[in-house]
N, C-alpha and C. Protein backbone atom coordinates (compact mmCIF):
# COMPACT_ATOMS: atom_id res chain seq x y z
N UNK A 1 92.13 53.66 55.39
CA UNK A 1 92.21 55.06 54.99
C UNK A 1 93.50 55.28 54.21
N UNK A 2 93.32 55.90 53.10
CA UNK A 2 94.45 56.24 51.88
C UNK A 2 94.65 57.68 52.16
N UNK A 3 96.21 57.73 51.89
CA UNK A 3 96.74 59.29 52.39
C UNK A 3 96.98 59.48 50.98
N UNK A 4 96.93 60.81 50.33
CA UNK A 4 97.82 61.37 49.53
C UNK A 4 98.84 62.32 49.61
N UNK A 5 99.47 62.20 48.40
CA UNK A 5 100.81 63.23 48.74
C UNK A 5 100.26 64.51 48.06
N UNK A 6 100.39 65.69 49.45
CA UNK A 6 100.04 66.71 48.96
C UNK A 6 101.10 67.71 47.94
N UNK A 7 100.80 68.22 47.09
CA UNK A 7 102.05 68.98 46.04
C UNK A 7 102.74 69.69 46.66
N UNK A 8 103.79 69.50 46.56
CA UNK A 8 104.80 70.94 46.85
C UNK A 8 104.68 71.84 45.71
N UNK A 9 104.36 72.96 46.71
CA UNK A 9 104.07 74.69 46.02
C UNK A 9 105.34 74.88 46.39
N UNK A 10 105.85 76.07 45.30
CA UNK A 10 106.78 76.94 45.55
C UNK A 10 106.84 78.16 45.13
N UNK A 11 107.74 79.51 45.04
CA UNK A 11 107.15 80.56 44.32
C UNK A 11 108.33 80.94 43.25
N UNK A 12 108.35 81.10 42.11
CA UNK A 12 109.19 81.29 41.28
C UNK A 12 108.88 82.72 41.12
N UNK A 13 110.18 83.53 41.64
CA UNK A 13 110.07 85.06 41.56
C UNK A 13 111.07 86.13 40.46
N UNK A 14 110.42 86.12 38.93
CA UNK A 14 110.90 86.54 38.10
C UNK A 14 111.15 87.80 38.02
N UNK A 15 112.84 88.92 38.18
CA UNK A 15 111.94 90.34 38.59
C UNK A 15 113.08 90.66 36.99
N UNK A 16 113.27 91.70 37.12
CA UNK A 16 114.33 92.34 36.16
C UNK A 16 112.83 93.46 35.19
N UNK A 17 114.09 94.68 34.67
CA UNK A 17 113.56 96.02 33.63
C UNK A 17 111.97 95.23 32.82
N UNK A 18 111.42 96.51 32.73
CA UNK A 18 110.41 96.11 31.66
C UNK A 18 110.98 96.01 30.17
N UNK A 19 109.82 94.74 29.88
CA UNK A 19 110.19 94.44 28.57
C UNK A 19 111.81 93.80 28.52
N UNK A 20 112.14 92.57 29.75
CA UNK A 20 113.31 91.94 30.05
C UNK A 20 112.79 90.71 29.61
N UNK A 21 111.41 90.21 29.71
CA UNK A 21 110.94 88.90 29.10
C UNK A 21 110.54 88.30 30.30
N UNK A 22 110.27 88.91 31.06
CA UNK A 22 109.75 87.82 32.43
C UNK A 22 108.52 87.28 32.87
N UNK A 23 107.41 88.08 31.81
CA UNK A 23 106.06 87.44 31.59
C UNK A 23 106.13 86.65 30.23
N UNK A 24 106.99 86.80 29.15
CA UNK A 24 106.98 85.83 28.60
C UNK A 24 107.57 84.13 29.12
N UNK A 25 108.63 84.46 29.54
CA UNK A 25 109.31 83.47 30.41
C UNK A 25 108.31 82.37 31.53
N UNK A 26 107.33 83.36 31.91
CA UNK A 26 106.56 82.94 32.95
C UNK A 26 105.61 82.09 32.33
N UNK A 27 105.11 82.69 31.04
CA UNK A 27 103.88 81.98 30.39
C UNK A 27 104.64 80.83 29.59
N UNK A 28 105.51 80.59 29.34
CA UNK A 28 105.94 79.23 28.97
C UNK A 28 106.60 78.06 30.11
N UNK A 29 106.62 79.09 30.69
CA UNK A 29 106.92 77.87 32.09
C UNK A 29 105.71 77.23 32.44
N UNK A 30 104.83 78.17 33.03
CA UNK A 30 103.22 77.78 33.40
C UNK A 30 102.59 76.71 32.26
N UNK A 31 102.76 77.21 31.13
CA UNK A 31 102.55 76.34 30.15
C UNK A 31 103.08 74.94 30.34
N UNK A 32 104.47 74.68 30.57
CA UNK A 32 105.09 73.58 30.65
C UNK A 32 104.65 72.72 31.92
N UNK A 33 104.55 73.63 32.85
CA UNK A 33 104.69 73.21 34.24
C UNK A 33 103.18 72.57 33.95
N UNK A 34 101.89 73.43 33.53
CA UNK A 34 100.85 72.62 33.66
C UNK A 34 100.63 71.34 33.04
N UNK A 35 101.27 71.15 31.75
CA UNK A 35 101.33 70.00 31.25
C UNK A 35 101.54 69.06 31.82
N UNK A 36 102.39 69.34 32.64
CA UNK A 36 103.01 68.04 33.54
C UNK A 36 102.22 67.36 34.46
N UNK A 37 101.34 68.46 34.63
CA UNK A 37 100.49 67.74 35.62
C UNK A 37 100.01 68.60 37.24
N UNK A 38 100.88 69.71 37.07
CA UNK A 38 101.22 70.58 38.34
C UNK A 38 100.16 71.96 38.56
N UNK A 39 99.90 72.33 39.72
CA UNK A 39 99.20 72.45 40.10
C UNK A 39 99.67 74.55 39.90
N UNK A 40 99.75 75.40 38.85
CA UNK A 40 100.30 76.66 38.33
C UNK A 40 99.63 77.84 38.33
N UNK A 41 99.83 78.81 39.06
CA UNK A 41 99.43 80.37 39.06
C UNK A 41 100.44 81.17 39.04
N UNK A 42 100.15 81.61 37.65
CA UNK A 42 101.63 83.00 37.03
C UNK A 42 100.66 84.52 37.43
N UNK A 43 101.12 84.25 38.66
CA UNK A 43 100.97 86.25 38.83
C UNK A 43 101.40 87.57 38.15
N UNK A 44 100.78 87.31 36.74
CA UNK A 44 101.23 88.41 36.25
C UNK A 44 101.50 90.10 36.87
N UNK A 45 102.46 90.48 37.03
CA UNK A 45 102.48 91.72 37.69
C UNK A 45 101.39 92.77 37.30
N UNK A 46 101.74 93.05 35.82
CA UNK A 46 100.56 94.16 35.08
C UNK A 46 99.24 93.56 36.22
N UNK A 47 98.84 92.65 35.92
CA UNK A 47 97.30 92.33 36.32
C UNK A 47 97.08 92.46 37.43
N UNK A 48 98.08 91.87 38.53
CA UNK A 48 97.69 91.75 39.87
C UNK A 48 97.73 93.76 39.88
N UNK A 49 98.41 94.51 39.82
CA UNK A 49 98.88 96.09 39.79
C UNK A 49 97.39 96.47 39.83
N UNK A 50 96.58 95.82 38.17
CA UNK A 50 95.48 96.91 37.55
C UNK A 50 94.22 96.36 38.86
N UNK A 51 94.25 95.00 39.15
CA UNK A 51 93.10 94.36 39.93
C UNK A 51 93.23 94.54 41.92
N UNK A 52 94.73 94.17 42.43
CA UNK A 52 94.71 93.80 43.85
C UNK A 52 95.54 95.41 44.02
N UNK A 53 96.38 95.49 43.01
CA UNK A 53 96.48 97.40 43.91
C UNK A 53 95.64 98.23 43.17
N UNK A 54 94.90 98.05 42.75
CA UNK A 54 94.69 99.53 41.45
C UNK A 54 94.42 100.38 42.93
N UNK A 55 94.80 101.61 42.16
CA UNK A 55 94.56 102.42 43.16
C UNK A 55 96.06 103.11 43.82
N UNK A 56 97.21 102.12 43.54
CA UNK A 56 98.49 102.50 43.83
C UNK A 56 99.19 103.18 43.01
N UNK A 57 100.02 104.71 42.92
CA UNK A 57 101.37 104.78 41.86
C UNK A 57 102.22 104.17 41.97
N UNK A 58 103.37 104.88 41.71
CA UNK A 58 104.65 104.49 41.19
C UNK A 58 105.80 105.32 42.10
N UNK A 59 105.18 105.59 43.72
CA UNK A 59 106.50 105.97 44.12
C UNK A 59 106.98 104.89 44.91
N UNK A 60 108.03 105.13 46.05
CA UNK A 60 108.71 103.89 46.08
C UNK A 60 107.71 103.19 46.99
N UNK A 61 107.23 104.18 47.56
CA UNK A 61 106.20 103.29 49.03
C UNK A 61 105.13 102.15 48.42
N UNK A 62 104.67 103.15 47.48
CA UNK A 62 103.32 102.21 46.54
C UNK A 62 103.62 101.08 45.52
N UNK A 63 105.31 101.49 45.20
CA UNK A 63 105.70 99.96 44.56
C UNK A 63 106.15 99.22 45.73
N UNK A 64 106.67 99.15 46.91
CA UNK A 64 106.53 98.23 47.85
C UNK A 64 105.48 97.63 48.14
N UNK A 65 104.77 98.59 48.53
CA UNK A 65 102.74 97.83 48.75
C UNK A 65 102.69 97.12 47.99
N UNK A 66 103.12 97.26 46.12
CA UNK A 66 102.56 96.63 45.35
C UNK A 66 103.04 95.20 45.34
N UNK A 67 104.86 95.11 46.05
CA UNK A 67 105.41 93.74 45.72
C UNK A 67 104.75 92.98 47.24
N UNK A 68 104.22 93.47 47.91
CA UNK A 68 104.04 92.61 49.84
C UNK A 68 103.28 92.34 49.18
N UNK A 69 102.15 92.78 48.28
CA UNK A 69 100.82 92.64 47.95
C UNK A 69 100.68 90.78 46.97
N UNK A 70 101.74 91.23 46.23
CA UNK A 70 102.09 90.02 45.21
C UNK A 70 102.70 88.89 46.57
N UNK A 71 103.63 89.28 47.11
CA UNK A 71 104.66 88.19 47.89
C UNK A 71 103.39 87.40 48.53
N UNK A 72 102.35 88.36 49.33
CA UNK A 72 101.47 87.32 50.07
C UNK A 72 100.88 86.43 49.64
N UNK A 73 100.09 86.77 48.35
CA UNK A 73 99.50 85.92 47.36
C UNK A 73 100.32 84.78 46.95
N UNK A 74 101.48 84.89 46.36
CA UNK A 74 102.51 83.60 46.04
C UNK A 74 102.80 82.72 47.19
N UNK A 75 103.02 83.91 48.18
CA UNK A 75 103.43 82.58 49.48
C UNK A 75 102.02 81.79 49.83
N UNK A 76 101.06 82.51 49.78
CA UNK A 76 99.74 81.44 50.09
C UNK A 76 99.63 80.68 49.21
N UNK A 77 99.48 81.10 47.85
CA UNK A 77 99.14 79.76 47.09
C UNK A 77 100.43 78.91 47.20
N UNK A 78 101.32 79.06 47.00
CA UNK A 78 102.80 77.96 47.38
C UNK A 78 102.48 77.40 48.36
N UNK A 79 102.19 77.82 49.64
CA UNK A 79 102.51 77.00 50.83
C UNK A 79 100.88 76.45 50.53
N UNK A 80 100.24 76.26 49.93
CA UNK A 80 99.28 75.08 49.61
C UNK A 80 99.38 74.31 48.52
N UNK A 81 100.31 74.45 47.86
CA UNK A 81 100.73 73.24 47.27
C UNK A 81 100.53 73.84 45.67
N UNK A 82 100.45 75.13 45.29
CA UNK A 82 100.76 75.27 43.94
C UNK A 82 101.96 75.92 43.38
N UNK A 83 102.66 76.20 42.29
CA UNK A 83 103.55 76.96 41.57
C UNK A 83 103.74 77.91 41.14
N UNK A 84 103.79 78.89 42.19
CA UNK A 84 103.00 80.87 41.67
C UNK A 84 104.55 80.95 40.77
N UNK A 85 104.59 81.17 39.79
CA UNK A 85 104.92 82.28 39.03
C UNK A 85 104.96 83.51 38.78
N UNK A 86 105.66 83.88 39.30
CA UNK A 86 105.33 85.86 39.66
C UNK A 86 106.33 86.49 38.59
N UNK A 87 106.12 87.14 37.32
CA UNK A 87 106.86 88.50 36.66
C UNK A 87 106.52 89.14 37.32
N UNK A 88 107.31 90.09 37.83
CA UNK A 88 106.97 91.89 38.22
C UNK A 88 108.46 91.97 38.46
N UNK A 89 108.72 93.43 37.94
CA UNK A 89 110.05 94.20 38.09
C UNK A 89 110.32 94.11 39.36
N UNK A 90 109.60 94.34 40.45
CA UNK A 90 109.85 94.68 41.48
C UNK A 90 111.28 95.04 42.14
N UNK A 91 111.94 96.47 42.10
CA UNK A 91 112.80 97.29 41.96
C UNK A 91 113.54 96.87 43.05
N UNK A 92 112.98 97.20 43.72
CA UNK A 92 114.17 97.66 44.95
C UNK A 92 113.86 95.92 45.86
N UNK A 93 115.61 96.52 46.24
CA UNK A 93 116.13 94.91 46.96
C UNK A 93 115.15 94.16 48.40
N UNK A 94 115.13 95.38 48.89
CA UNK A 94 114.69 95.19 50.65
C UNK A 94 113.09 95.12 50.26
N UNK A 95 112.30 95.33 49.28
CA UNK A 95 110.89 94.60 49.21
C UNK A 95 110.92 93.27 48.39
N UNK A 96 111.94 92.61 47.56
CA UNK A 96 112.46 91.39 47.35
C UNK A 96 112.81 90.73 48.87
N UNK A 97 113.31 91.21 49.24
CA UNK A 97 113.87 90.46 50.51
C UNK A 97 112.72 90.48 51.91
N UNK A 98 111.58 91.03 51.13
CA UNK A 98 110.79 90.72 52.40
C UNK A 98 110.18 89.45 52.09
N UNK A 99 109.80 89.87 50.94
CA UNK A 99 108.71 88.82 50.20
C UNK A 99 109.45 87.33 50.36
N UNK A 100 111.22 87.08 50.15
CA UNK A 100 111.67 85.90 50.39
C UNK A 100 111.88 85.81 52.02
N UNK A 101 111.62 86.61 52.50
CA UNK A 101 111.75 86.20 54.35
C UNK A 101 110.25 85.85 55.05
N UNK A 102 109.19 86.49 54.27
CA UNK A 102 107.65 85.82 54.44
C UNK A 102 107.80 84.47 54.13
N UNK A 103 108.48 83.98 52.92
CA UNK A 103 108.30 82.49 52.50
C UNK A 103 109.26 81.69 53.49
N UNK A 104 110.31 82.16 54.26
CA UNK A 104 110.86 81.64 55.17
C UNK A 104 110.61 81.21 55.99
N UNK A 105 109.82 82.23 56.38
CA UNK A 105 108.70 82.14 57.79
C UNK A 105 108.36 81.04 58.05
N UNK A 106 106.88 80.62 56.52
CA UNK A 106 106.73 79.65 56.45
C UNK A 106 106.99 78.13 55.99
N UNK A 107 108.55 78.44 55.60
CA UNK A 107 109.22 77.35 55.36
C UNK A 107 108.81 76.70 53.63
N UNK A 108 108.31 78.14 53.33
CA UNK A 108 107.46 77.87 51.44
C UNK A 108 108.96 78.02 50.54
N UNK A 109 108.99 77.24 49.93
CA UNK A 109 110.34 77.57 48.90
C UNK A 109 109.82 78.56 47.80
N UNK A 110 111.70 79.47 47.62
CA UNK A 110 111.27 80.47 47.31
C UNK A 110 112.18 80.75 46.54
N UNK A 111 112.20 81.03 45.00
CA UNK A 111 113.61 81.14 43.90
C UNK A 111 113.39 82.05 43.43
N UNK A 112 114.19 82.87 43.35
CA UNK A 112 114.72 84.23 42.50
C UNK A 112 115.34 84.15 41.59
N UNK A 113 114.78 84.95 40.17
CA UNK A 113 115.83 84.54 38.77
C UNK A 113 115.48 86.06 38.44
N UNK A 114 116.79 86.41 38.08
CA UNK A 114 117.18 87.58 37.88
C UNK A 114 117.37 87.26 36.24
N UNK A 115 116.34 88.22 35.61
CA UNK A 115 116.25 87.95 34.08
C UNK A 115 116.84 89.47 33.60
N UNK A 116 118.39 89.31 33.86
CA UNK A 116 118.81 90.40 33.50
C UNK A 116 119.61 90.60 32.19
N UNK A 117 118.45 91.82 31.31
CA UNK A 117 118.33 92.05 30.34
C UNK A 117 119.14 93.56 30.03
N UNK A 118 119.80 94.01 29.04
CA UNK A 118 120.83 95.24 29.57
C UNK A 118 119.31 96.06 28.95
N UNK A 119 119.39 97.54 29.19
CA UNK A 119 118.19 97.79 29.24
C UNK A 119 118.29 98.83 27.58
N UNK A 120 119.43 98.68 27.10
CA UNK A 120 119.48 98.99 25.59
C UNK A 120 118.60 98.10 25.00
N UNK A 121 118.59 96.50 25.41
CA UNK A 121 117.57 95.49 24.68
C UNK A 121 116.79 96.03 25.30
N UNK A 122 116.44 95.69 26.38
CA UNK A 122 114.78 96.18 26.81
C UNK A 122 114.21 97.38 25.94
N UNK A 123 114.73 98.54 25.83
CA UNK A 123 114.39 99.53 25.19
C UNK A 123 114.00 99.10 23.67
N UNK A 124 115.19 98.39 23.15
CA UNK A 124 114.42 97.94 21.77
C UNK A 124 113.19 97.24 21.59
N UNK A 125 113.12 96.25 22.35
CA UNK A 125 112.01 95.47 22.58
C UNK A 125 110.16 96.28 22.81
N UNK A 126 110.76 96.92 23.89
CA UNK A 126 109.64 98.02 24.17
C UNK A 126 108.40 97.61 23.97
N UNK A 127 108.31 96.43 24.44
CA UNK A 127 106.69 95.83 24.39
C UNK A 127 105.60 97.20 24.54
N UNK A 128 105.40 97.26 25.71
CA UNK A 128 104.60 98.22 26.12
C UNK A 128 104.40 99.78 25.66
N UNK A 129 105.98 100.12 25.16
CA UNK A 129 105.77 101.46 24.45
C UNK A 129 106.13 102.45 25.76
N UNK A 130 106.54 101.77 26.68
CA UNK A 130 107.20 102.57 27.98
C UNK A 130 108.62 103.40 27.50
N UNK A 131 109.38 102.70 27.22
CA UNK A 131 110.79 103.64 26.96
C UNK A 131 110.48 104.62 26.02
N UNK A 132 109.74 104.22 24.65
CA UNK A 132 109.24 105.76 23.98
C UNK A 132 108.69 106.47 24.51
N UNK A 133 107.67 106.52 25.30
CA UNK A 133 106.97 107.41 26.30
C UNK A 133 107.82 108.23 26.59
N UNK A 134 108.66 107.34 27.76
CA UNK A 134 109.72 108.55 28.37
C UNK A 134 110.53 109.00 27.88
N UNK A 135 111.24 108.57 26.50
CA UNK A 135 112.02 109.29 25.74
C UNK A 135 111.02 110.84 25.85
N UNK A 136 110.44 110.60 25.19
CA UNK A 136 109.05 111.79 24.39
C UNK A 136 108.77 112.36 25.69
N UNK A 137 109.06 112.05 26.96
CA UNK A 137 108.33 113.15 27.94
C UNK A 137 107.03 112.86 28.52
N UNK A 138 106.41 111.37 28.20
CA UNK A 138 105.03 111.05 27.53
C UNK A 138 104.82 110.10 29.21
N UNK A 139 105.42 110.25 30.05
CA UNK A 139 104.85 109.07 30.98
C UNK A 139 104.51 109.98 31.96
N UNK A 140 103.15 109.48 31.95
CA UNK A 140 102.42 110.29 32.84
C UNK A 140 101.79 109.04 34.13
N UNK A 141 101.79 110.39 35.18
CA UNK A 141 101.51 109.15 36.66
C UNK A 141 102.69 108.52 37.21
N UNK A 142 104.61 108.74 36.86
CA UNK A 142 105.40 107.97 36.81
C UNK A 142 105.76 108.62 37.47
N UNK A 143 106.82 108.04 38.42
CA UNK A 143 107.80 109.00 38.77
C UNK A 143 108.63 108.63 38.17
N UNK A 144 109.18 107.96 37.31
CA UNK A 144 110.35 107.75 36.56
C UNK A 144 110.11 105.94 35.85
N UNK A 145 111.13 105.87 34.64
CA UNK A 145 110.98 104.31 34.09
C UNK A 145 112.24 103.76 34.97
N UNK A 146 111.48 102.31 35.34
CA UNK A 146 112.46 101.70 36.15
C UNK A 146 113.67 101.74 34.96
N UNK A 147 114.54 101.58 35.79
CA UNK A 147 115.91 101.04 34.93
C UNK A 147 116.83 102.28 34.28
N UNK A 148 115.68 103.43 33.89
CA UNK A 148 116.33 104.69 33.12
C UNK A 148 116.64 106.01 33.90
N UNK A 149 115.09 106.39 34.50
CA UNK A 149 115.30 107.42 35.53
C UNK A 149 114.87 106.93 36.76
N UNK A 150 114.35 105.77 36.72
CA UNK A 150 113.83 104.88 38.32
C UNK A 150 114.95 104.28 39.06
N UNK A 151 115.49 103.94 40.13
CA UNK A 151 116.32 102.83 40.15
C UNK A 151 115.75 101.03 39.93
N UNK A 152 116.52 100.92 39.46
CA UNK A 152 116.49 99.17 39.66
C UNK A 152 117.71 98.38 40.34
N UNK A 153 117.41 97.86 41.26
CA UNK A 153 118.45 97.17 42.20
C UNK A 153 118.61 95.81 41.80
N UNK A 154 119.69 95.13 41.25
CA UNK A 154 119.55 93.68 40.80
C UNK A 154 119.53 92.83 41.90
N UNK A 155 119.15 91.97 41.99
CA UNK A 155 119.79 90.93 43.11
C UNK A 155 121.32 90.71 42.86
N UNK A 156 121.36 90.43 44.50
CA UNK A 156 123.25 90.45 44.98
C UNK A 156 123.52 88.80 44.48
N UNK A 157 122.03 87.74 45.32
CA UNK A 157 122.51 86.66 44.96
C UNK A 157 121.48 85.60 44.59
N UNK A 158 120.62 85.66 43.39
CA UNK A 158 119.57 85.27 42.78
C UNK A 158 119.86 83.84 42.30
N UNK A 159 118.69 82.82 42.47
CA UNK A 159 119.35 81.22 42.34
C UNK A 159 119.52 81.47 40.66
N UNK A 160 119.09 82.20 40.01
CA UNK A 160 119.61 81.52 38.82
C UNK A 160 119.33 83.16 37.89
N UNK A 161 120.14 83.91 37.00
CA UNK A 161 120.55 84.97 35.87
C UNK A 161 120.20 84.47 35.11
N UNK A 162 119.25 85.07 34.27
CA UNK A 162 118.79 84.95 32.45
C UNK A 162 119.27 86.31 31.77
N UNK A 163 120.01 86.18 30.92
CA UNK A 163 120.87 86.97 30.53
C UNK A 163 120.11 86.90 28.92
N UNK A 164 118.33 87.06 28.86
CA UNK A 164 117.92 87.03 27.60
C UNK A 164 117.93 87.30 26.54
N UNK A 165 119.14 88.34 25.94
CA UNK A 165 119.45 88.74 24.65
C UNK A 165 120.27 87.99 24.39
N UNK A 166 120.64 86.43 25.29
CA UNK A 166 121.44 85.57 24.20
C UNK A 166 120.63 84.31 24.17
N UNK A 167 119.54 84.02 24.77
CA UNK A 167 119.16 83.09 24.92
C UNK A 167 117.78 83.10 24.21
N UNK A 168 116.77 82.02 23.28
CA UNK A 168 115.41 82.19 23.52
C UNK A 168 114.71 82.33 24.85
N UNK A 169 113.24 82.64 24.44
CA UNK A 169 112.43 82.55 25.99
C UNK A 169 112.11 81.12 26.35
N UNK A 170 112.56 80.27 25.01
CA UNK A 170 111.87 78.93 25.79
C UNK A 170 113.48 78.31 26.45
N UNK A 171 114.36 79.18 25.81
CA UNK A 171 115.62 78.27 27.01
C UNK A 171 116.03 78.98 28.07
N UNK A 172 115.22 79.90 28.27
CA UNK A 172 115.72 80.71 29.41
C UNK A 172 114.59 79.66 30.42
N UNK A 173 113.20 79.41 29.87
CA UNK A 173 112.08 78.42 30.48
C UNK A 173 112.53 77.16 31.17
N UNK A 174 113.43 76.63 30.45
CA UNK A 174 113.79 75.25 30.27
C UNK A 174 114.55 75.30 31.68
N UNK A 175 115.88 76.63 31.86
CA UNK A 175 117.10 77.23 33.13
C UNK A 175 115.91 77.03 33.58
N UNK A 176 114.85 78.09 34.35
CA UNK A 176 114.38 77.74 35.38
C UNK A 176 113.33 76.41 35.60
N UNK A 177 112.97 75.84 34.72
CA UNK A 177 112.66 74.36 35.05
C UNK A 177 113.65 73.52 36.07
N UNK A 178 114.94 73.87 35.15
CA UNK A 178 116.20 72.86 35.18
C UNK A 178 116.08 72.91 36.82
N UNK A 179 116.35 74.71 37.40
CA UNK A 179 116.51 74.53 38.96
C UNK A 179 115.26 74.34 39.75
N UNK A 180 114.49 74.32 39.03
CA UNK A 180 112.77 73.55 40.07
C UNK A 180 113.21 71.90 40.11
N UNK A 181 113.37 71.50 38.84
CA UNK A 181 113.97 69.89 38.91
C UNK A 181 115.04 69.75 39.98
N UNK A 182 116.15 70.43 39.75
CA UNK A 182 117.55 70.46 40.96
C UNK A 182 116.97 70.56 42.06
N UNK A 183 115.59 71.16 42.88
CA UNK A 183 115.35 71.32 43.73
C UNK A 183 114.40 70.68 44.38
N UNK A 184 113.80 69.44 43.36
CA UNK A 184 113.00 68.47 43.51
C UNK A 184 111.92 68.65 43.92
N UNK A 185 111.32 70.25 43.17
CA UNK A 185 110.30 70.86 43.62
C UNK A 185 109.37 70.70 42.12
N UNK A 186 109.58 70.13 41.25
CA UNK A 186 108.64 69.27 39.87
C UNK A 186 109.39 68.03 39.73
């Protein structure tokens, strides 16, 4: 009888302002990571929001629901042996810190990269058309844009800062490769 080595899953937890680059970031990692051979699910925030919460706003309770909601999903697929990739802003500190004390629990590795973007870039960037909105008065269903009239809480002590208005997205990709490699988790 032949054993194999089962993959180490882990959860790579990308949070920082909208329009900071953390679903781009994510989709070139996933990209990379699958090449290699590895076993990759990038939880896009938008998607998991419109599909596993729809149904939730935007106050603080329902963006908590929304990050336990994401954390469980990453820690399951991780602790079976794949590479969740999670973008989502996910604001506030103490629903970050649950989601990395679930993966504790189960002993699932768990990295935080704070892709902190000052939110003058974010605003330029404005993928989504969120900061014009609320300039204009225009966001409806909100209680506020993270980062402007929402709070956003950075992490105190995140394994690794992307500081993306100096960096491309594929070398900000490459930083968090670098500490999945350092951690002998690819």
């Amino acid at each position: 009888m032949t054993t194999t080595a089962r993959a180490q899953g882990a959860t790579v937890w990308l949070t920082g302002l909208p329009s900071a680059g953390k679903t781009t970031i994510a989709r070139i990692l996933g990209t990379r990571l699958k090449a290699e051979g590895h076993r990759v699910e990038v939880l896009d925030g938008d998607e998991v929001r419109r599909f596993l919460s729809a149904g939730l706003g935007f106050s603080r309770e329902d963006r908590n629901t929304n990050v336990q909601r994401i954390g469980l999903v990453a820690e399951v697929l991780a602790r079976n042996g794949v590479l969740a990739v999670v973008p989502v802003i996910a604001p506030y500190a103490d629903s970050r810190d649950a989601v990395r004390e679930r993966h504790e629990a189960s002993g699932t590795p768990y990295i935080e990269v704070h892709v902190a973007t000052p939110v003058e870039v974010c605003s330029e960037r404005d993928v989504k058309g969120l900061y014009a909105r609320q300039a204009a008065g225009r966001l409806t269903g909100l209680t506020g844009l993270t980062g402007v009239d929402d709070p956003y809480e950075p992490p105190l002590d995140p394994a690794l800062t992307l500081e993306t208005h100096l960096q491309t997205p594929e070398e900000s990709a490459d930083s968090v490769h670098a500490v999945l490699t350092a951690r002998g988790l690819v």
